[in-house]
Structures are given as C-alpha cells and as structure tokens.
PDB file of N, CA and C in Angstrom:
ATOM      1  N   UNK A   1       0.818  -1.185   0.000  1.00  0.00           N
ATOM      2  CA  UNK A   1       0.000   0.000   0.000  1.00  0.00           C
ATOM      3  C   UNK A   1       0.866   1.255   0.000  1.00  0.00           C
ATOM      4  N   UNK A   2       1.752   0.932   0.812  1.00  0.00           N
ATOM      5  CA  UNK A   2       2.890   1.863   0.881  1.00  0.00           C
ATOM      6  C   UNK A   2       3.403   2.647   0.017  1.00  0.00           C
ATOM      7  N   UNK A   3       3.601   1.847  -0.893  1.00  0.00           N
ATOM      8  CA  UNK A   3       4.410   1.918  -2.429  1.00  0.00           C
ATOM      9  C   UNK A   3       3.510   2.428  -3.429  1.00  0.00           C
ATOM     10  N   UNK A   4       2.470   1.905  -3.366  1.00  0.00           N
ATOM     11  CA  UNK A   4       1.191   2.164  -4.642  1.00  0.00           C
ATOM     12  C   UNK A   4       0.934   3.737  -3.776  1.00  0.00           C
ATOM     13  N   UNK A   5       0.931   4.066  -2.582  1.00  0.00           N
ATOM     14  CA  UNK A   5       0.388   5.823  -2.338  1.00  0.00           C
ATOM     15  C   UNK A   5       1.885   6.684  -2.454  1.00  0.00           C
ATOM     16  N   UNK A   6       2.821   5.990  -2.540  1.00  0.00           N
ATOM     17  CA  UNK A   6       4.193   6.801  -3.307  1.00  0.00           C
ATOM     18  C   UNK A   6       3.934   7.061  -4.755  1.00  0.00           C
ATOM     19  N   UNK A   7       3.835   6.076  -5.426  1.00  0.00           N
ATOM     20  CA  UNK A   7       3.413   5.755  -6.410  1.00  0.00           C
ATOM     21  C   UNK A   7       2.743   6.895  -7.256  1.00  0.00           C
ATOM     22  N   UNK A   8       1.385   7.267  -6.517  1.00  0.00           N
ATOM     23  CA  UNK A   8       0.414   8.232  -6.782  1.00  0.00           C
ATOM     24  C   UNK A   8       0.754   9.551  -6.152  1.00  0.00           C
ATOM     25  N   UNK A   9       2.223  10.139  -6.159  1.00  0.00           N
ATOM     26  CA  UNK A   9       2.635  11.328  -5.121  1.00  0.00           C
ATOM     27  C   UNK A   9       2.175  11.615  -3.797  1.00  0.00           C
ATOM     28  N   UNK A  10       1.655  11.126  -3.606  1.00  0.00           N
ATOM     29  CA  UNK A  10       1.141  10.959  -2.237  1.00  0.00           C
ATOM     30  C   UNK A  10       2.558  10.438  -0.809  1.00  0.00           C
ATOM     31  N   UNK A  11       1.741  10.669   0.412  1.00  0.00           N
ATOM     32  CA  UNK A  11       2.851  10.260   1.246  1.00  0.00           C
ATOM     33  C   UNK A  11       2.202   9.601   2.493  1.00  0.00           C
ATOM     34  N   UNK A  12       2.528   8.807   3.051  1.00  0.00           N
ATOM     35  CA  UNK A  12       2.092   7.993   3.930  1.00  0.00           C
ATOM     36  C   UNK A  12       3.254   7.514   5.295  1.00  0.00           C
ATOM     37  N   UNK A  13       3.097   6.905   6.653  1.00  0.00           N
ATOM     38  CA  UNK A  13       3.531   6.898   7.485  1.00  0.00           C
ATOM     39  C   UNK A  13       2.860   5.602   8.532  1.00  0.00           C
ATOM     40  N   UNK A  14       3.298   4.752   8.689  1.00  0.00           N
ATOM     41  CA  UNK A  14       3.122   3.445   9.818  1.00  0.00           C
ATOM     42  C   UNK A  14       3.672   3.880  11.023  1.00  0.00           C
ATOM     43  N   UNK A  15       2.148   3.700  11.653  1.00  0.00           N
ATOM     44  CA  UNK A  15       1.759   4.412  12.694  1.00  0.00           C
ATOM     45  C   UNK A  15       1.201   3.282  13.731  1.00  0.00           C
ATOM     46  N   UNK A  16       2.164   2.569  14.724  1.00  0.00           N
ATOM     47  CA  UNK A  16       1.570   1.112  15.523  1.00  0.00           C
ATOM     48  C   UNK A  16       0.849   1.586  17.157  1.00  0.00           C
ATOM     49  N   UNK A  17       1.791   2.551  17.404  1.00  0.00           N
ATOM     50  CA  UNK A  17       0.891   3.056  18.601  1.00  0.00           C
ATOM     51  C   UNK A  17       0.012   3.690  19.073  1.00  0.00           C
ATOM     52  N   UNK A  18      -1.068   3.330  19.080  1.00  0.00           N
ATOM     53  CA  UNK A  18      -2.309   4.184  19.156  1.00  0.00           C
ATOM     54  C   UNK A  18      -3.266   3.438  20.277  1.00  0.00           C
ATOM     55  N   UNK A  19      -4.116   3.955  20.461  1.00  0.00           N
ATOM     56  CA  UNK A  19      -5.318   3.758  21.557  1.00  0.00           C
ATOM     57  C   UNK A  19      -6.490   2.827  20.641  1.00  0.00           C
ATOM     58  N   UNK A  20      -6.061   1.530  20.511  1.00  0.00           N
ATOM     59  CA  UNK A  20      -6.768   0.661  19.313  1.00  0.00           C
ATOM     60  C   UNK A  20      -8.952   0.784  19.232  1.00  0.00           C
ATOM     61  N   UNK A  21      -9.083   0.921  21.063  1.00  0.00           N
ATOM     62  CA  UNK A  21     -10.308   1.407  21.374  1.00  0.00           C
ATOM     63  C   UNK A  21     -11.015   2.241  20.431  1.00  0.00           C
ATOM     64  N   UNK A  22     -10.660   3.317  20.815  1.00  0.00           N
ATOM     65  CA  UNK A  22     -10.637   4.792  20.183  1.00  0.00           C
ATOM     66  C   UNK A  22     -10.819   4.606  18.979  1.00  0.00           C
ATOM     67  N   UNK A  23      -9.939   4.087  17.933  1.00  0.00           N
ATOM     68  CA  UNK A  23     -10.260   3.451  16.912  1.00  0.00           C
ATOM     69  C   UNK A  23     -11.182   2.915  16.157  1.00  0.00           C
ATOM     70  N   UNK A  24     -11.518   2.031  17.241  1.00  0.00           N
ATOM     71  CA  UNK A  24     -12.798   0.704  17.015  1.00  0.00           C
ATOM     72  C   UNK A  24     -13.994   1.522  17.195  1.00  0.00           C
ATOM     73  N   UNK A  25     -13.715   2.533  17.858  1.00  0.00           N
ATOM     74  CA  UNK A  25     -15.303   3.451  18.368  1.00  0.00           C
ATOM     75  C   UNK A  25     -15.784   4.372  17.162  1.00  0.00           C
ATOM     76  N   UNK A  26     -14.156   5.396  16.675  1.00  0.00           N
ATOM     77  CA  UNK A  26     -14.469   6.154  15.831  1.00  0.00           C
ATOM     78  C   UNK A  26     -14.959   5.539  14.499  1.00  0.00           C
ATOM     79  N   UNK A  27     -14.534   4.781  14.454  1.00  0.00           N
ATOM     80  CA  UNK A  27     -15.094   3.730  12.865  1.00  0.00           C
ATOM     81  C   UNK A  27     -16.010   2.987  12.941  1.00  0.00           C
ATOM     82  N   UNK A  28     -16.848   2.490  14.141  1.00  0.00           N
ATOM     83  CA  UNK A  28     -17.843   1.650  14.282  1.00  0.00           C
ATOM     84  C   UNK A  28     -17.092   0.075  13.990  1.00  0.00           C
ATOM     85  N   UNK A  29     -16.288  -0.039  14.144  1.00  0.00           N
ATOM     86  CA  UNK A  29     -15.890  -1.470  13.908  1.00  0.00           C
ATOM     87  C   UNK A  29     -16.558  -2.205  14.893  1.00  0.00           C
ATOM     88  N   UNK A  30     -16.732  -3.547  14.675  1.00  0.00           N
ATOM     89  CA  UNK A  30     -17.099  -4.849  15.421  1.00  0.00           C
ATOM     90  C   UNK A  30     -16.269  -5.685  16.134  1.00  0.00           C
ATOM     91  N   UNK A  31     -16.660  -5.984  16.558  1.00  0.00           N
ATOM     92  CA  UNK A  31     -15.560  -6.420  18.075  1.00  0.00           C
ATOM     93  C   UNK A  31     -14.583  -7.571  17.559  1.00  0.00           C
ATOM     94  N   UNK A  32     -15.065  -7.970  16.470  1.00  0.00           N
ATOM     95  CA  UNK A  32     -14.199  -9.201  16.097  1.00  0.00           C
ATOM     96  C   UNK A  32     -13.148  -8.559  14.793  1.00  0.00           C
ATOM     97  N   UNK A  33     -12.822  -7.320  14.830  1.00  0.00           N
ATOM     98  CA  UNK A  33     -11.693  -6.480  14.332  1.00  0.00           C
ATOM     99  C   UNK A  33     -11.082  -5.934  15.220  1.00  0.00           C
ATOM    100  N   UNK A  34      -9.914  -6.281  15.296  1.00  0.00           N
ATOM    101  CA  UNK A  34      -8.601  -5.457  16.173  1.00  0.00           C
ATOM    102  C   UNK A  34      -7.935  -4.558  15.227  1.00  0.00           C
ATOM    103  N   UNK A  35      -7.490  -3.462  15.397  1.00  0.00           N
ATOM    104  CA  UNK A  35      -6.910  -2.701  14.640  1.00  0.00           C
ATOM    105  C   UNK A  35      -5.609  -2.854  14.930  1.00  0.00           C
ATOM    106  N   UNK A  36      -4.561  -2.693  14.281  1.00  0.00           N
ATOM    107  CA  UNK A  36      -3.457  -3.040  14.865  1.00  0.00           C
ATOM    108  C   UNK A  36      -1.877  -2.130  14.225  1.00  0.00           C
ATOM    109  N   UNK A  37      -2.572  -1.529  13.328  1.00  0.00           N
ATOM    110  CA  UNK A  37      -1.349  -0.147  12.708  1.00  0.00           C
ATOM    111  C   UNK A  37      -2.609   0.844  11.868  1.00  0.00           C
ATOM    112  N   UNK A  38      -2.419   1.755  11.685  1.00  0.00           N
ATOM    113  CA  UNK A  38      -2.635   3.328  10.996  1.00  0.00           C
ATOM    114  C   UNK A  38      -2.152   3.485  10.303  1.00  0.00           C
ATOM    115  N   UNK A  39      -2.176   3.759   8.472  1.00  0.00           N
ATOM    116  CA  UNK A  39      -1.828   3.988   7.628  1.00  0.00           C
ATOM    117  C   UNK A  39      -2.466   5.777   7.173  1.00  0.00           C
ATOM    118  N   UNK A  40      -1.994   6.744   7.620  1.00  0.00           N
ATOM    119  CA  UNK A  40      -2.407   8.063   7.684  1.00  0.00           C
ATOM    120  C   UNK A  40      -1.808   8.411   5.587  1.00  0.00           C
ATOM    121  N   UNK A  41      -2.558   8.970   4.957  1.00  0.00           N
ATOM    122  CA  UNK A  41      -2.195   9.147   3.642  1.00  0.00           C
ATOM    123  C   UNK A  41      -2.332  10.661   3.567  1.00  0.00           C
ATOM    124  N   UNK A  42      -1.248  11.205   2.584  1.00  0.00           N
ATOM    125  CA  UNK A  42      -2.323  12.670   2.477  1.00  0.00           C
ATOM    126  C   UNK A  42      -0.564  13.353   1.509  1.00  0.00           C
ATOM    127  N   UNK A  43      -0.531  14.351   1.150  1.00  0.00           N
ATOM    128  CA  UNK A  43       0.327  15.391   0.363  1.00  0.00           C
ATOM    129  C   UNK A  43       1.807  15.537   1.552  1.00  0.00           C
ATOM    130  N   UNK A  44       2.786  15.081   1.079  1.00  0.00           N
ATOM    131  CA  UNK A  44       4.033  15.350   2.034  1.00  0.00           C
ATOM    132  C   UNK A  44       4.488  17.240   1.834  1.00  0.00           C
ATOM    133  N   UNK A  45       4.783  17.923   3.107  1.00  0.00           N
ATOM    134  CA  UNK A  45       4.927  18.709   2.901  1.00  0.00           C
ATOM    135  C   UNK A  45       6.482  19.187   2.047  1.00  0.00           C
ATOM    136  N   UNK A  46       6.464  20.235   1.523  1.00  0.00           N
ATOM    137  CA  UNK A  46       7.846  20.425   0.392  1.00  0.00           C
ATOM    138  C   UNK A  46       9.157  20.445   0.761  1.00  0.00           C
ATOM    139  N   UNK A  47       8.737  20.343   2.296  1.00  0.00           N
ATOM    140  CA  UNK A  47      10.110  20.694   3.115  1.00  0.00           C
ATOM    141  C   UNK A  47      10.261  19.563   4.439  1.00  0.00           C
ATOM    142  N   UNK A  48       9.397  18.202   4.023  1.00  0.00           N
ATOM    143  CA  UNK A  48       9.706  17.002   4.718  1.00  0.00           C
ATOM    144  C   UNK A  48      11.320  15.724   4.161  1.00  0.00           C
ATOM    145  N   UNK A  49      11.246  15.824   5.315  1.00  0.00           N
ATOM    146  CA  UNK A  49      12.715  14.507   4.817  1.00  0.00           C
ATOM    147  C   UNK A  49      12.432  13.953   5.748  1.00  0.00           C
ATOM    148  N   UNK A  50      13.448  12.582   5.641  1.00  0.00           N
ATOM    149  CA  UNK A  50      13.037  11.036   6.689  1.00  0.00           C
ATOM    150  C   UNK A  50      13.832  11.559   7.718  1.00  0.00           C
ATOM    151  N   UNK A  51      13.012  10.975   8.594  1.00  0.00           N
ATOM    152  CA  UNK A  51      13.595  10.986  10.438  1.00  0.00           C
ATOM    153  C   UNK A  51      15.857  10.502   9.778  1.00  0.00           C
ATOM    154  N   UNK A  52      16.347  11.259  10.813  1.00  0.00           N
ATOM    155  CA  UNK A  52      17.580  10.805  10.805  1.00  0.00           C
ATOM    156  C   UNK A  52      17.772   9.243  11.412  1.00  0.00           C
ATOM    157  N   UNK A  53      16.927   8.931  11.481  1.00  0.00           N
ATOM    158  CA  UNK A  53      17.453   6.746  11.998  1.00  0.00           C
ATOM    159  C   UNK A  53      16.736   6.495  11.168  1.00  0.00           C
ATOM    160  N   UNK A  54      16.081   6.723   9.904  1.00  0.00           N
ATOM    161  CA  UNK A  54      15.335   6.233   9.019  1.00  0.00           C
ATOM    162  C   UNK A  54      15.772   4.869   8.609  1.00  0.00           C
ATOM    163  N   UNK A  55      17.362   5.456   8.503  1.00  0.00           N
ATOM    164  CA  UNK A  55      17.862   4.224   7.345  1.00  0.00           C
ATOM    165  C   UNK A  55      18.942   3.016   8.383  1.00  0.00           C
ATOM    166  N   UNK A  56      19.031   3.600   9.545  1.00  0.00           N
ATOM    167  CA  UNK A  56      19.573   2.697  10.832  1.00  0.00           C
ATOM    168  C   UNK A  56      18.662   1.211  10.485  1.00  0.00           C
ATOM    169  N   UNK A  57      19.419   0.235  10.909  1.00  0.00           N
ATOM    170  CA  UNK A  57      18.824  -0.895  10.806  1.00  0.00           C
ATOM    171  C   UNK A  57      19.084  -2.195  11.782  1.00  0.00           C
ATOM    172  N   UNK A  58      18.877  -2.050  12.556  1.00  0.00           N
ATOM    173  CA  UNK A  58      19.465  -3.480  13.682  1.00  0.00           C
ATOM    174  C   UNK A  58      20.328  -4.742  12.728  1.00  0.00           C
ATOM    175  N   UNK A  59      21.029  -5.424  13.330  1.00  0.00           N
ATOM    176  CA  UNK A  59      21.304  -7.173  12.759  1.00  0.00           C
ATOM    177  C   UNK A  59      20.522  -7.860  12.579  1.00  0.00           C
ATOM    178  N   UNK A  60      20.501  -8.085  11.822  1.00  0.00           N
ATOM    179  CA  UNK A  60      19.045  -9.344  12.078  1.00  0.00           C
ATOM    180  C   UNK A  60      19.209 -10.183  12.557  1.00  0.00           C
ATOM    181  N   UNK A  61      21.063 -10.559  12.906  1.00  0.00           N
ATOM    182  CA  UNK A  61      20.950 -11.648  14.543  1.00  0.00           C
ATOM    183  C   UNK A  61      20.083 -10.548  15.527  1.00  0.00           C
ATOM    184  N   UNK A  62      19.696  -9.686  15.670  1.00  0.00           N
ATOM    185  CA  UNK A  62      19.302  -8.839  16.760  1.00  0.00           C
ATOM    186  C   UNK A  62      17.723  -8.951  16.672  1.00  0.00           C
ATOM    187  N   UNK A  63      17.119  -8.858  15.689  1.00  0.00           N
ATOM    188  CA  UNK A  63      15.872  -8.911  15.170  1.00  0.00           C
ATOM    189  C   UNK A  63      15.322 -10.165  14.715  1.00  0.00           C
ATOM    190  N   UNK A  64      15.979 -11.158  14.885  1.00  0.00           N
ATOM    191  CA  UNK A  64      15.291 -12.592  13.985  1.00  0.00           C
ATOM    192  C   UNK A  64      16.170 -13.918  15.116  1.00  0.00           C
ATOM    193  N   UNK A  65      15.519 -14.575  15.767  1.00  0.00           N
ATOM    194  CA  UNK A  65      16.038 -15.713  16.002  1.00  0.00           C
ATOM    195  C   UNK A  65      14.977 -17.203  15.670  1.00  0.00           C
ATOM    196  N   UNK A  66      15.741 -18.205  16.268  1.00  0.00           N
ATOM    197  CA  UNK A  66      15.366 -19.798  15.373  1.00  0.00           C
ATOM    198  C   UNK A  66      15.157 -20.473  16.663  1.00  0.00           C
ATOM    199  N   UNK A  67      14.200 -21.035  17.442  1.00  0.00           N
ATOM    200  CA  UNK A  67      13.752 -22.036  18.070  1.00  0.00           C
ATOM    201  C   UNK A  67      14.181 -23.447  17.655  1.00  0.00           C
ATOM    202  N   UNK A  68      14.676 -24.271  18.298  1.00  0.00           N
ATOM    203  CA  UNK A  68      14.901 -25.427  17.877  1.00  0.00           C
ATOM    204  C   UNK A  68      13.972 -26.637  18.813  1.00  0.00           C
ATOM    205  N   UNK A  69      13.076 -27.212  18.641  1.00  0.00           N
ATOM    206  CA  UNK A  69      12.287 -27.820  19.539  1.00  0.00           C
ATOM    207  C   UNK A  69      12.666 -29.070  19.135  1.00  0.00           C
TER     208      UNK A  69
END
C-alpha cells in the first residue's frame, strides 16, 4: 500500500501506537476487528525529509532468532 500511495505522489507513514479502542469506536468497527497499525495518507509537505534513523537498521541476529524444539 505503501508503495502504490508513493506511487500516486502521495505520502504515507506506519503508525503502531495508538489507543486501538478509540479506533474501534471512531469507525464503528465490530468487536471481532482489532486494529493493529494506521496507515495516515495525504500530500508530504515540500520541506519534509526522513527521520535521521530512518535508514539505521538493527542485525538481524538482533531482530530474527530460530527455536529449535
């Protein structure tokens, strides 16, 4: 989705922390939907650039491990 609202000049932002309630209330959702990220879309302003840790990236030994059962 990400890509397809770049795509269309548009600009967008993943957004995980929020008050999921709040959510479920303002939209009328049904209880058997959890919301679980925010995809906010709309015109980037002319004078936006990426956060400075944008492009920081952990190890993925740091981020990914293997269970062995």
């Amino acid at each position: 989705m990400m890509l397809k609202i770049t795509d269309l000049g548009l600009s967008s932002t993943w957004v995980g922390n929020f008050n999921s309630q709040k959510i479920r209330e303002s939209f009328a959702l049904p209880d058997n939907i959890i919301p679980v990220v925010i995809l906010p879309i709309g015109y980037p302003h002319e004078k936006s650039v990426p956060h400075i840790n944008h492009e920081k990236r952990f190890d993925i030994n740091v981020t990914t491990f293997y269970n062995s059962f």
